[in-house]
Protein backbone atom coordinates (compact mmCIF):
# COMPACT_ATOMS: atom_id res chain seq x y z
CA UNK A 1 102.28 98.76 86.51
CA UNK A 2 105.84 100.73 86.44
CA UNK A 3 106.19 103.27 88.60
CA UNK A 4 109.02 105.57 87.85
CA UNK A 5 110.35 109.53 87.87
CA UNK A 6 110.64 111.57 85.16
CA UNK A 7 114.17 110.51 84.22
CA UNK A 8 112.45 107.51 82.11
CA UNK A 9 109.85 109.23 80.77
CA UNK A 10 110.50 107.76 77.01
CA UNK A 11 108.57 106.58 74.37
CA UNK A 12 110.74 103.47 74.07
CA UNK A 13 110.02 102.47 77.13
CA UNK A 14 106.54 103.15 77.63
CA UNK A 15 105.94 100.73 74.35
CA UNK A 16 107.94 98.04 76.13
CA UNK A 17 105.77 98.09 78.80
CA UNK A 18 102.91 98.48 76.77
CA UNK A 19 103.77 95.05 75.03
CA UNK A 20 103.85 93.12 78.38
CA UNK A 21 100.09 94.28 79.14
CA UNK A 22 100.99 96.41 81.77
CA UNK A 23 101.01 100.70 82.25
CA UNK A 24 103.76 102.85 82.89
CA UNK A 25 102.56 105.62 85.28
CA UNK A 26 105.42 108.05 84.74
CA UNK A 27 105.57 111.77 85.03
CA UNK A 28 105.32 113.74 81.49
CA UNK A 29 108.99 115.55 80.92
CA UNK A 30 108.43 119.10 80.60
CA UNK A 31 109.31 119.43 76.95
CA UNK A 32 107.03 116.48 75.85
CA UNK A 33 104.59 117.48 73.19
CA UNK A 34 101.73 114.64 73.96
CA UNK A 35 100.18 114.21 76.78
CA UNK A 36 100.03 111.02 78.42
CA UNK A 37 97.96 109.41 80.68
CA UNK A 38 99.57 110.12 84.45
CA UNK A 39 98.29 109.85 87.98
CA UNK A 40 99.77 111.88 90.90
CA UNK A 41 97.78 109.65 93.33
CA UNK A 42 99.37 106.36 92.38
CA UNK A 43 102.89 108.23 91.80
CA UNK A 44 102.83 108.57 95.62
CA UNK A 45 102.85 105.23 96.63
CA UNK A 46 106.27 104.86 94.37
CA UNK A 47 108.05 107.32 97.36
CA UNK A 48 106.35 104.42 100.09
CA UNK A 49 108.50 101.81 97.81
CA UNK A 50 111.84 104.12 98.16
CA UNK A 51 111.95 104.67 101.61
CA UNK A 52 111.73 101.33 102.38
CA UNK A 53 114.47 100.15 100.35
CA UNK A 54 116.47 103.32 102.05
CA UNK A 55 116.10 101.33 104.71
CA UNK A 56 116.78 98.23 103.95
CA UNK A 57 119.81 99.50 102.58
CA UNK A 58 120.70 100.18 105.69
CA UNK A 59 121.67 96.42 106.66
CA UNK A 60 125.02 95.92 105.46
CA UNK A 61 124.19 92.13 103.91
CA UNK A 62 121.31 93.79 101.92
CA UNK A 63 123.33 96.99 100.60
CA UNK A 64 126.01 94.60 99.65
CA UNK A 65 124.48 91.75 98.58
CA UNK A 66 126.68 89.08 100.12
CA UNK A 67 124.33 86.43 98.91
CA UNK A 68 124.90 85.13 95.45
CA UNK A 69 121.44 83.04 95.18
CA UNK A 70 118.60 85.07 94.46
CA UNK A 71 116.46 83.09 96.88
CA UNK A 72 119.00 83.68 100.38
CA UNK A 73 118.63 87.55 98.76
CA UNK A 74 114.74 87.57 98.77
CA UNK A 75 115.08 85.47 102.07
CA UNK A 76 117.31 88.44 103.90
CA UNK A 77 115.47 91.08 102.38
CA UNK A 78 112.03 89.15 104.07
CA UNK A 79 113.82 89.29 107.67
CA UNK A 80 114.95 93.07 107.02
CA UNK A 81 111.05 93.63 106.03
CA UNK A 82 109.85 91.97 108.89
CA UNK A 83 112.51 93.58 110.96
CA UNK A 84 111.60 97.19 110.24
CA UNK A 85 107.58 96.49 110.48
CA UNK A 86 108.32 95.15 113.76
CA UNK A 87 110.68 98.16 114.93
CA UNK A 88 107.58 100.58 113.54
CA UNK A 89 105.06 98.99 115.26
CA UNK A 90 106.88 99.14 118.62
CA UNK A 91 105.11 102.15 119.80
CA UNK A 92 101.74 100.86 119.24
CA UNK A 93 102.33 98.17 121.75
């Protein structure tokens, strides 16, 4: 599933998706004259995805991406994760 703002609401890109048997949950354009198939409630959990790379954009090895192997990347951005699940969980303790 793509998840993604109106910005790439095209038809290009919806049949790209399409073709890699997946669905591209993206809010209609105002001046589109189809209507598509969209779903508020799932387009919620998209904002849930931003804020937490806001976040994680707020370690300076992860905004800059100091690591040139994909795998140290994934393996920082992991730590950050775990980091900031700790840090929210602090006041359940």
């Amino acid at each position: 599933m793509l998840l993604a703002d109106k910005g790439y609401d095209a038809n290009a890109l919806r049949n790209a998706v399409t073709e890699r048997k997946a669905w591209a949950n993206i809010p209609p354009k105002a001046n589109r004259k189809d209507a598509i198939c969209f779903s508020p409630f799932l387009y919620k959990a998209r904002n849930l995805v931003e804020r937490f790379f806001n976040k994680a954009k707020q370690f300076r090895r992860i905004a800059t991406r100091y690591d040139k192997l994909a795998e140290n990347y994934l393996a920082a951005l992991k730590l950050v994760a775990i980091r900031l699940w700790l840090r929210g969980n602090e006041s359940t303790s």
